[in-house]
PDB file of N, CA and C in Angstrom:
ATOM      1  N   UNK A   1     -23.171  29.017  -6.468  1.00  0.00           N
ATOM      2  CA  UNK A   1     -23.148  28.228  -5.275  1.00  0.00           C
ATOM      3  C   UNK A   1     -21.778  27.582  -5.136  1.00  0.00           C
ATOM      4  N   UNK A   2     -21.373  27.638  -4.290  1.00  0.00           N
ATOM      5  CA  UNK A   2     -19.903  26.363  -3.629  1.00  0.00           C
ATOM      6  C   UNK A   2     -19.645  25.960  -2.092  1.00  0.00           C
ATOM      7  N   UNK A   3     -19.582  24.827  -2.181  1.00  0.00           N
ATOM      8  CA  UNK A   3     -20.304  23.733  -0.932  1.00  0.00           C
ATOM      9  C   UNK A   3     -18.746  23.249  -0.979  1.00  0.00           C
ATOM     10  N   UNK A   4     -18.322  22.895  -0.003  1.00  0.00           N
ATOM     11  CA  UNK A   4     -16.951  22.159   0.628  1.00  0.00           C
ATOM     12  C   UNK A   4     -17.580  20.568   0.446  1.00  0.00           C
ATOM     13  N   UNK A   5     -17.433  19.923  -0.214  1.00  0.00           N
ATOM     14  CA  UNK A   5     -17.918  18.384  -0.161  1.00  0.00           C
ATOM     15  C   UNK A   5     -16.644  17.464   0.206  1.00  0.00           C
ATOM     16  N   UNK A   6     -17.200  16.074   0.312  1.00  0.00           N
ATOM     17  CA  UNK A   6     -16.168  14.905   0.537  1.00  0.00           C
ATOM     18  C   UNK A   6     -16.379  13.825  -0.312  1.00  0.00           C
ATOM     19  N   UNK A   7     -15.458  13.269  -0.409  1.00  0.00           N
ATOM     20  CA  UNK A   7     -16.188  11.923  -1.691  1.00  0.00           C
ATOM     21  C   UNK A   7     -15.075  11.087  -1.190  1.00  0.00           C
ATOM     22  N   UNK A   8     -15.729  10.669   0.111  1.00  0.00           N
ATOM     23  CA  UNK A   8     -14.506   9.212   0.626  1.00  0.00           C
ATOM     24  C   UNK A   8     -14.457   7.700  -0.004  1.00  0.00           C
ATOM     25  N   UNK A   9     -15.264   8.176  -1.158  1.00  0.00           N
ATOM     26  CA  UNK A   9     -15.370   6.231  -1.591  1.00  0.00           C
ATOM     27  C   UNK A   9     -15.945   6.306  -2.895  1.00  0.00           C
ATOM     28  N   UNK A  10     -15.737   5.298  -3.498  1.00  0.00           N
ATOM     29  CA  UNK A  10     -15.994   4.753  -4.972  1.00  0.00           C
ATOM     30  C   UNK A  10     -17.670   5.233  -5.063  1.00  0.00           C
ATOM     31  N   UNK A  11     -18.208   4.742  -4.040  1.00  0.00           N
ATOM     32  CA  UNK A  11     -19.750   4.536  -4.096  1.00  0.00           C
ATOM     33  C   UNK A  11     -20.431   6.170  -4.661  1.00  0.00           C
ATOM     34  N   UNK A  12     -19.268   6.908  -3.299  1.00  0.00           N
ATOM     35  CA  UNK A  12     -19.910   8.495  -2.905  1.00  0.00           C
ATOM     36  C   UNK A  12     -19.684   9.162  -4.538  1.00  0.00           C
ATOM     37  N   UNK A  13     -18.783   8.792  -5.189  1.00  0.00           N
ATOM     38  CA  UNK A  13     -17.965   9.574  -6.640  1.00  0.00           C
ATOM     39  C   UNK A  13     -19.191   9.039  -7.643  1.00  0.00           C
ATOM     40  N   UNK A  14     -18.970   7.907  -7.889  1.00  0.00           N
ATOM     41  CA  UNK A  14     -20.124   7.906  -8.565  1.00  0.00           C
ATOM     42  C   UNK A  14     -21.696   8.049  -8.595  1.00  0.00           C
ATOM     43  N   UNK A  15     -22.065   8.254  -7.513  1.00  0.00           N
ATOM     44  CA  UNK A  15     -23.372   9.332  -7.038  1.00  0.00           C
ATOM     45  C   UNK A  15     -23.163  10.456  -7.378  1.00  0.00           C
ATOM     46  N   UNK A  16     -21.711  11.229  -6.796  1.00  0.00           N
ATOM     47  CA  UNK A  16     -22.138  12.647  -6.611  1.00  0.00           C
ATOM     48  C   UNK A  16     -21.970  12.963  -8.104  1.00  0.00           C
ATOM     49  N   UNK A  17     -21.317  12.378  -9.056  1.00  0.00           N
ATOM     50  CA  UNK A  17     -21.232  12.295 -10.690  1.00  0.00           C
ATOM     51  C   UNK A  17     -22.533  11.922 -11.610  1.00  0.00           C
ATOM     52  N   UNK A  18     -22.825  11.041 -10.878  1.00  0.00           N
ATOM     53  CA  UNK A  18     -24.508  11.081 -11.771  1.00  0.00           C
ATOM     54  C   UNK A  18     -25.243  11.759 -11.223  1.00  0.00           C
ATOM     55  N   UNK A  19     -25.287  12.608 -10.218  1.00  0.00           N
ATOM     56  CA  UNK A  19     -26.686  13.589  -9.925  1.00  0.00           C
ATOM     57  C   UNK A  19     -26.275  14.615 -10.693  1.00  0.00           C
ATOM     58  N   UNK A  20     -24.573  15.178 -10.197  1.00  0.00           N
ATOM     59  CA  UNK A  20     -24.178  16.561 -10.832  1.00  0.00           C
ATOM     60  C   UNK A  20     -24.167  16.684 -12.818  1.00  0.00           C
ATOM     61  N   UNK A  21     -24.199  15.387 -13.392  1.00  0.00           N
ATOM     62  CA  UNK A  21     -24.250  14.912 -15.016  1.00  0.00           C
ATOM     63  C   UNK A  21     -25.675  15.367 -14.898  1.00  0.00           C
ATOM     64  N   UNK A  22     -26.618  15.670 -14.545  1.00  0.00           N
ATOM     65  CA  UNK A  22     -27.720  16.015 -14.921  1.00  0.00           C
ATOM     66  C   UNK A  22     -28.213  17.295 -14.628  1.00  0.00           C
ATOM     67  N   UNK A  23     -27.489  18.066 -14.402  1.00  0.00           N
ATOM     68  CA  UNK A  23     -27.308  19.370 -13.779  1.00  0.00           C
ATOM     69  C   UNK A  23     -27.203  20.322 -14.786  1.00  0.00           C
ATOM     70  N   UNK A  24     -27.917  21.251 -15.635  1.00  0.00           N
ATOM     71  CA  UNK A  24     -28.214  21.670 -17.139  1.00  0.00           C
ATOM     72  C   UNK A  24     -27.116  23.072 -17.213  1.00  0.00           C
ATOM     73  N   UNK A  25     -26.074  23.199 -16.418  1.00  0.00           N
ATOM     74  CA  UNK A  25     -25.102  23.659 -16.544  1.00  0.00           C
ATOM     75  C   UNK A  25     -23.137  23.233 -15.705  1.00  0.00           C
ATOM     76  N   UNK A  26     -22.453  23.864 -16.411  1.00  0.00           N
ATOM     77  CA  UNK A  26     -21.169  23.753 -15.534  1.00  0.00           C
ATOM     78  C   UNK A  26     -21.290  23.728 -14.081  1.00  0.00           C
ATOM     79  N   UNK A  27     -20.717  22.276 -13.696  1.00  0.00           N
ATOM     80  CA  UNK A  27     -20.392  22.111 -12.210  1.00  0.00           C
ATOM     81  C   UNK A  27     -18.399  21.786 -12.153  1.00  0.00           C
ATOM     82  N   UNK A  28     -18.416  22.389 -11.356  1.00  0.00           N
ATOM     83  CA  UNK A  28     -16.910  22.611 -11.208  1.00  0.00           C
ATOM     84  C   UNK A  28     -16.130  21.747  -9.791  1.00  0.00           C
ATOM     85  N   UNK A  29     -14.908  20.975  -9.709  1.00  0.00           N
ATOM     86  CA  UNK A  29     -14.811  20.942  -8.458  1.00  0.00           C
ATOM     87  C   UNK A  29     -13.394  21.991  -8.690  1.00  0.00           C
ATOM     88  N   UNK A  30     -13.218  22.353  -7.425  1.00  0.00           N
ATOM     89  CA  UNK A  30     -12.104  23.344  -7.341  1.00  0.00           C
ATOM     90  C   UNK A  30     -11.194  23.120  -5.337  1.00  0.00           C
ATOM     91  N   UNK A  31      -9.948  23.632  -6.176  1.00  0.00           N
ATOM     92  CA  UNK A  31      -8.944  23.047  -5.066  1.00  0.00           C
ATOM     93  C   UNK A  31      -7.818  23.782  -4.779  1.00  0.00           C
ATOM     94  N   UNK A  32      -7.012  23.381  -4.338  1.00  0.00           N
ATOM     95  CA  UNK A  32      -5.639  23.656  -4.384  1.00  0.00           C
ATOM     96  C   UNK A  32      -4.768  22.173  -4.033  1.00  0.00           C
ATOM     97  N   UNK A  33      -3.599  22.100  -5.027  1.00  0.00           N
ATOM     98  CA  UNK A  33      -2.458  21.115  -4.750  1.00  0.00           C
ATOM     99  C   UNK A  33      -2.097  20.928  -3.452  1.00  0.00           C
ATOM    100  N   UNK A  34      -1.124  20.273  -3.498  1.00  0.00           N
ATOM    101  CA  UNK A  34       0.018  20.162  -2.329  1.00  0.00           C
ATOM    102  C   UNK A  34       1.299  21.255  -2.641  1.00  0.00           C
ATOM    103  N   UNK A  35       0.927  22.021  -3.686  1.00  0.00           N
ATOM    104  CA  UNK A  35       2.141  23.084  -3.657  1.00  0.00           C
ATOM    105  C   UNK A  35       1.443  24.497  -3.685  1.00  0.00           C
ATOM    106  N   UNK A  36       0.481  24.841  -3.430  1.00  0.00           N
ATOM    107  CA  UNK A  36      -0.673  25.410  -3.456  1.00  0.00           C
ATOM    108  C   UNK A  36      -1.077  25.811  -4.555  1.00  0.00           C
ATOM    109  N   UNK A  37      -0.809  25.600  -5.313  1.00  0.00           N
ATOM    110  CA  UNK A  37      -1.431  25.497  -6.874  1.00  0.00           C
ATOM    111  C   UNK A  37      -3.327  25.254  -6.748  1.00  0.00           C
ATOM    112  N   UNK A  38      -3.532  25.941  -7.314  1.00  0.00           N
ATOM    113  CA  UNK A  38      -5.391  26.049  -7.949  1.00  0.00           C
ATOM    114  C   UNK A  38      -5.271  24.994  -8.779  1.00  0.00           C
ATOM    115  N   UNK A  39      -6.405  24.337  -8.647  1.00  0.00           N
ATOM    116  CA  UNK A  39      -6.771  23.173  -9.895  1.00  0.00           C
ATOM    117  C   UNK A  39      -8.472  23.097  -9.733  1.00  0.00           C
ATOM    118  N   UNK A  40      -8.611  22.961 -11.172  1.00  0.00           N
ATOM    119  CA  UNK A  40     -10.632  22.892 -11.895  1.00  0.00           C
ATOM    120  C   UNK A  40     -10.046  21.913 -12.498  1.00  0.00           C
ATOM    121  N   UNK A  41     -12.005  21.281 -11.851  1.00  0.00           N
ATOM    122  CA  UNK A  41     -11.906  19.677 -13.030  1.00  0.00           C
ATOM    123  C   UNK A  41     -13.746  20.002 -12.938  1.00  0.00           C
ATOM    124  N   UNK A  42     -14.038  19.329 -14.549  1.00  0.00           N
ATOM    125  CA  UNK A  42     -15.292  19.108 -14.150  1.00  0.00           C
ATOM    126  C   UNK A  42     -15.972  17.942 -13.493  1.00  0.00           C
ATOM    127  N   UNK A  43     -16.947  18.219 -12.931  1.00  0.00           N
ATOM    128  CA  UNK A  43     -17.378  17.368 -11.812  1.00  0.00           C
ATOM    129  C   UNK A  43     -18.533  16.622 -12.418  1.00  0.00           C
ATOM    130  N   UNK A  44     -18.820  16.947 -13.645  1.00  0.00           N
ATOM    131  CA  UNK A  44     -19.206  15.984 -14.500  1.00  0.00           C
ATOM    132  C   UNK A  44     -18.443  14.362 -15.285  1.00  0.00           C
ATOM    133  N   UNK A  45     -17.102  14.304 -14.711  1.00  0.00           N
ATOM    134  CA  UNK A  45     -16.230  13.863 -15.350  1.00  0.00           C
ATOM    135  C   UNK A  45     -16.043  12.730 -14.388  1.00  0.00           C
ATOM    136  N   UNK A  46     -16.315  10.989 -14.203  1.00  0.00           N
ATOM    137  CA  UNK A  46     -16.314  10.073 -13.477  1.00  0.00           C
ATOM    138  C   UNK A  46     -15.130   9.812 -13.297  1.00  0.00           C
ATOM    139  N   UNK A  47     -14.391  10.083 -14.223  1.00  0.00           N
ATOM    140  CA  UNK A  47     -13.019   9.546 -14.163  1.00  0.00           C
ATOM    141  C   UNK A  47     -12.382  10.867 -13.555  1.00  0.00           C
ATOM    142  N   UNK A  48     -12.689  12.028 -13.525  1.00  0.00           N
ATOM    143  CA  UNK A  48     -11.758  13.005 -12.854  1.00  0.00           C
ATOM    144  C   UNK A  48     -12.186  13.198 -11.388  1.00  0.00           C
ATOM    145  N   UNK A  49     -13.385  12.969 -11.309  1.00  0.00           N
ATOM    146  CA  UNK A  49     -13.885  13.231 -10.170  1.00  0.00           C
ATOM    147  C   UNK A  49     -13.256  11.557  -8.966  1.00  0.00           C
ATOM    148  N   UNK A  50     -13.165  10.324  -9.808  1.00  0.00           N
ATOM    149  CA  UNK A  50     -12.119   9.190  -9.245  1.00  0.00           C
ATOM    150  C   UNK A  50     -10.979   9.791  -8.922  1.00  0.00           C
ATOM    151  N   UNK A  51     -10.114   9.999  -9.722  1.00  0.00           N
ATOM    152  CA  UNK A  51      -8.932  11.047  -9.477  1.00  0.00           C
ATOM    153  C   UNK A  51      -8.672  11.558  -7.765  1.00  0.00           C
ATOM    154  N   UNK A  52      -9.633  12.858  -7.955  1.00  0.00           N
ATOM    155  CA  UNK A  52      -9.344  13.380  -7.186  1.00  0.00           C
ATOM    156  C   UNK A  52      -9.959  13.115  -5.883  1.00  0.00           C
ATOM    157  N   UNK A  53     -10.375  11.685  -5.777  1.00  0.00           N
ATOM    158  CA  UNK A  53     -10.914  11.208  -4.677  1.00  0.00           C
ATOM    159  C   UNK A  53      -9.876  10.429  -4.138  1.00  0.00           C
ATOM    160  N   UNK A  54      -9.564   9.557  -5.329  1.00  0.00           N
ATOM    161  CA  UNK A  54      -8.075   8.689  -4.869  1.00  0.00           C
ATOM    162  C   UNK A  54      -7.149   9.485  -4.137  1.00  0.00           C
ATOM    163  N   UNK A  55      -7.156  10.518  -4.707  1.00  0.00           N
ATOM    164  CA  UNK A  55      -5.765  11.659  -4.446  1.00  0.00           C
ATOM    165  C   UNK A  55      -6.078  11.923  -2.673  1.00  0.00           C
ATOM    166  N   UNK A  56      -7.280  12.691  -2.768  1.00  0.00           N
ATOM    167  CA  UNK A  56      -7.568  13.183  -1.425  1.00  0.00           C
ATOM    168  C   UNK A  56      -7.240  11.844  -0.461  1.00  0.00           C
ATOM    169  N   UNK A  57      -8.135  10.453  -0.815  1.00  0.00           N
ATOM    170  CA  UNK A  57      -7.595   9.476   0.241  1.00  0.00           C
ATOM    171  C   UNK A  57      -5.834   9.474   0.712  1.00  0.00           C
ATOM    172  N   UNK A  58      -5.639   9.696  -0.508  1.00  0.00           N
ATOM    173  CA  UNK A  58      -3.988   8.471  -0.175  1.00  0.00           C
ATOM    174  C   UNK A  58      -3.187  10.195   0.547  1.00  0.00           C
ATOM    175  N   UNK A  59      -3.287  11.481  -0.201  1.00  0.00           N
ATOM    176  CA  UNK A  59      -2.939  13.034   0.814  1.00  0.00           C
ATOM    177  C   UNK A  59      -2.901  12.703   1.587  1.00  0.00           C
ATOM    178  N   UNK A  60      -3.868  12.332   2.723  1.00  0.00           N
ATOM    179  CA  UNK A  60      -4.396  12.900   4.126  1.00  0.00           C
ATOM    180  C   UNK A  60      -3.077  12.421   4.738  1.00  0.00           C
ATOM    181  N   UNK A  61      -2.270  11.453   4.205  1.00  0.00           N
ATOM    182  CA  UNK A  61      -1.303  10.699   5.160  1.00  0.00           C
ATOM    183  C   UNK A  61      -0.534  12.308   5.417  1.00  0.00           C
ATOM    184  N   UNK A  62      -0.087  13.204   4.820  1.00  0.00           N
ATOM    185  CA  UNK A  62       0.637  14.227   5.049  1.00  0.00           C
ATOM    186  C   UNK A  62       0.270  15.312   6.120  1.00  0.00           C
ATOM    187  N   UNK A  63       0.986  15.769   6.226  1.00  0.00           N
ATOM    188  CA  UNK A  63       0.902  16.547   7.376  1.00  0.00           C
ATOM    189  C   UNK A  63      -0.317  17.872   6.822  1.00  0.00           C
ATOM    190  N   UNK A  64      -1.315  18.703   7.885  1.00  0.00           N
ATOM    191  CA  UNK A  64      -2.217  19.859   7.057  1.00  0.00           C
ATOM    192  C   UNK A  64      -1.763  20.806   6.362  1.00  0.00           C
ATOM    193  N   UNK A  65      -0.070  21.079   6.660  1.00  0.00           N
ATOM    194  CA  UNK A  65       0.700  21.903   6.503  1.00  0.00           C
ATOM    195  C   UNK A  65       1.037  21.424   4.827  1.00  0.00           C
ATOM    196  N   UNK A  66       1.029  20.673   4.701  1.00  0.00           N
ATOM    197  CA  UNK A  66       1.912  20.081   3.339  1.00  0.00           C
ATOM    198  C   UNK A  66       0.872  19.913   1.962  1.00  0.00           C
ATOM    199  N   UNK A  67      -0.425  19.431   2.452  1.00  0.00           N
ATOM    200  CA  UNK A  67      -1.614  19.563   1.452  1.00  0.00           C
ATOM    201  C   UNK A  67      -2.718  19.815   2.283  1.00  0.00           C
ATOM    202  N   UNK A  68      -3.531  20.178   1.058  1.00  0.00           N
ATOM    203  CA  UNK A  68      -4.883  20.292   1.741  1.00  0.00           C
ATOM    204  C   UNK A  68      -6.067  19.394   0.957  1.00  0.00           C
ATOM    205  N   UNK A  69      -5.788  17.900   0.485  1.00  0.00           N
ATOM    206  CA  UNK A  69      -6.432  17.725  -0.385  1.00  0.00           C
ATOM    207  C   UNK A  69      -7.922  17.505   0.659  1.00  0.00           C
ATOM    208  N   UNK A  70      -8.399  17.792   1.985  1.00  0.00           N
ATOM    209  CA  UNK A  70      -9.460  17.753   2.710  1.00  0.00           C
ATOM    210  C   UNK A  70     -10.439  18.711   2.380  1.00  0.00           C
ATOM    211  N   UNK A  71      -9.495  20.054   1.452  1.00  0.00           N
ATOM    212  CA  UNK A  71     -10.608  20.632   1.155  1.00  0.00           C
ATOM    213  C   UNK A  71     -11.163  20.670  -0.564  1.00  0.00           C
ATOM    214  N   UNK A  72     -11.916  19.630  -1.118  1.00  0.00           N
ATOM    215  CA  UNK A  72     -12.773  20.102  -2.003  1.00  0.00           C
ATOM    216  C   UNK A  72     -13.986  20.846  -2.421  1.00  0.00           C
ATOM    217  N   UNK A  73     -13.947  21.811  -3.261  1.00  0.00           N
ATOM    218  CA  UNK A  73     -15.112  22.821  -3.191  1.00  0.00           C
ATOM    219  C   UNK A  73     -15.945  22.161  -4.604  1.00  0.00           C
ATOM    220  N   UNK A  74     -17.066  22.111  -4.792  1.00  0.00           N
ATOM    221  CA  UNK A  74     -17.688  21.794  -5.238  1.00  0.00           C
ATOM    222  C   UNK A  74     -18.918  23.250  -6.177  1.00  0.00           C
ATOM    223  N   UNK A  75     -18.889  24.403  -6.993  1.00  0.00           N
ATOM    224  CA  UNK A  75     -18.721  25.217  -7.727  1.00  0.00           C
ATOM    225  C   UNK A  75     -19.913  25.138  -8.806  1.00  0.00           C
ATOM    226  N   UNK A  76     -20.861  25.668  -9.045  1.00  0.00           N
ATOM    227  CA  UNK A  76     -21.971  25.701 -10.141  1.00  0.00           C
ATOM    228  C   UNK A  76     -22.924  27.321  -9.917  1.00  0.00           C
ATOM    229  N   UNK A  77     -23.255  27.669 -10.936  1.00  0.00           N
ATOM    230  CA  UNK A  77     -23.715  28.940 -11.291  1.00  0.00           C
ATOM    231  C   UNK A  77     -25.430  29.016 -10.396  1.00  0.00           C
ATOM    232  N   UNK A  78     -25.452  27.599 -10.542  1.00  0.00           N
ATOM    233  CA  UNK A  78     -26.870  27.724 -10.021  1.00  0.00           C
ATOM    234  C   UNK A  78     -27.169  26.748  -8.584  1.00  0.00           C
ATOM    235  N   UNK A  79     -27.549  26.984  -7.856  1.00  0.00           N
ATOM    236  CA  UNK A  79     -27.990  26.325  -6.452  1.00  0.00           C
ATOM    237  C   UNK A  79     -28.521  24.840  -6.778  1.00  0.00           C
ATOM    238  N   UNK A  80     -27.452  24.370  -6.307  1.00  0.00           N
ATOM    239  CA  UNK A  80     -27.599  22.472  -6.460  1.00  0.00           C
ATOM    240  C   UNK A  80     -27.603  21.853  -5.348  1.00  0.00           C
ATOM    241  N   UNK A  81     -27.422  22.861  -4.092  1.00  0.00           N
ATOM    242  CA  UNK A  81     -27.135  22.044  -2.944  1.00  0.00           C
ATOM    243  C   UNK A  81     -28.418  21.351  -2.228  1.00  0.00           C
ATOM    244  N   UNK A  82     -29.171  21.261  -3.092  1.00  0.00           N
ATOM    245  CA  UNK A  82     -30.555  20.468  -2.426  1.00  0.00           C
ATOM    246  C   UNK A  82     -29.947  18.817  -2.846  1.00  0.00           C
ATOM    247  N   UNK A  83     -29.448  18.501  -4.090  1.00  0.00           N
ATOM    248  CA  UNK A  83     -28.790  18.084  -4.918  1.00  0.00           C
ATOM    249  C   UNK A  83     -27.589  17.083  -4.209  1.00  0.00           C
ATOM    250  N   UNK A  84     -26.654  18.185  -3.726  1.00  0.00           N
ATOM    251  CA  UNK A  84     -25.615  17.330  -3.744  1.00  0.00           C
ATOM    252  C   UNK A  84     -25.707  17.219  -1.604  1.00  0.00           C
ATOM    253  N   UNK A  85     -26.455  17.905  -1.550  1.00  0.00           N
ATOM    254  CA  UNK A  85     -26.204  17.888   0.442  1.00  0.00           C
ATOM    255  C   UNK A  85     -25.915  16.846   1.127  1.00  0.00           C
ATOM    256  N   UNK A  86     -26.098  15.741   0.410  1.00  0.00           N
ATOM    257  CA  UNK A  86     -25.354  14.465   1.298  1.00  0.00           C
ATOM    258  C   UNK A  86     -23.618  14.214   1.094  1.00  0.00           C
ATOM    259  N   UNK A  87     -23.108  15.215   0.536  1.00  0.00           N
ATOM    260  CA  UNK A  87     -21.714  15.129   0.410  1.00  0.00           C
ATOM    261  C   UNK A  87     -21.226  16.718   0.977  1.00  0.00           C
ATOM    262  N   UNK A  88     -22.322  17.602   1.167  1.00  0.00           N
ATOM    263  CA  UNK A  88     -21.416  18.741   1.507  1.00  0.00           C
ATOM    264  C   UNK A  88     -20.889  18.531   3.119  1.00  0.00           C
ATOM    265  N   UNK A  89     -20.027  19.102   3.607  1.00  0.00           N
ATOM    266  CA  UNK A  89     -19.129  18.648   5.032  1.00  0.00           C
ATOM    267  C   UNK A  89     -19.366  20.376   5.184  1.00  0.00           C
ATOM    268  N   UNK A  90     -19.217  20.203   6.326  1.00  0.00           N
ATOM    269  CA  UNK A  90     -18.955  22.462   7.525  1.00  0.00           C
ATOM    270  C   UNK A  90     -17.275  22.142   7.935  1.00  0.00           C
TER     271      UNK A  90
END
């Protein structure tokens, strides 16, 4: 499964981190930089999943051309999106 999610706030990160921590396999978030570089973090990880929330907020100031931190994908072997659907975005 991989769902495009958003995690605009402290509140949303640590939700979408304690539902996905109970999730009985690898959940992945997956991306690309501002130089288009690929980057995996696990999305089990409160402090990485802060990270890359901070990151995405303070990005957006840049132009679409320059990053894309708007798009996070959200990545697991098995169908969680019953799970995480209050963060997935179209």
């Amino acid at each position: 499964m991989k769902a495009k999610i958003e995690l605009s706030n402290i509140t949303a990160v640590k939700k979408f981190t304690d539902i996905v921590s109970t999730v009985d396999c690898d959940v992945r978030l997956v991306g690309k930089d501002e130089n288009g570089n690929d980057w995996d973090i696990s999305a089990k990880s409160l402090l990485c999943s802060l990270i890359m929330a901070q990151r995405e907020q303070s990005e957006r100031e840049h132009t679409a051309h320059e990053v894309d931190w708007n798009t996070i994908w959200c990545v697991c072997e098995k169908d969680i999106y019953s799970a995480i659907s209050e963060f997935v975005v179209t």
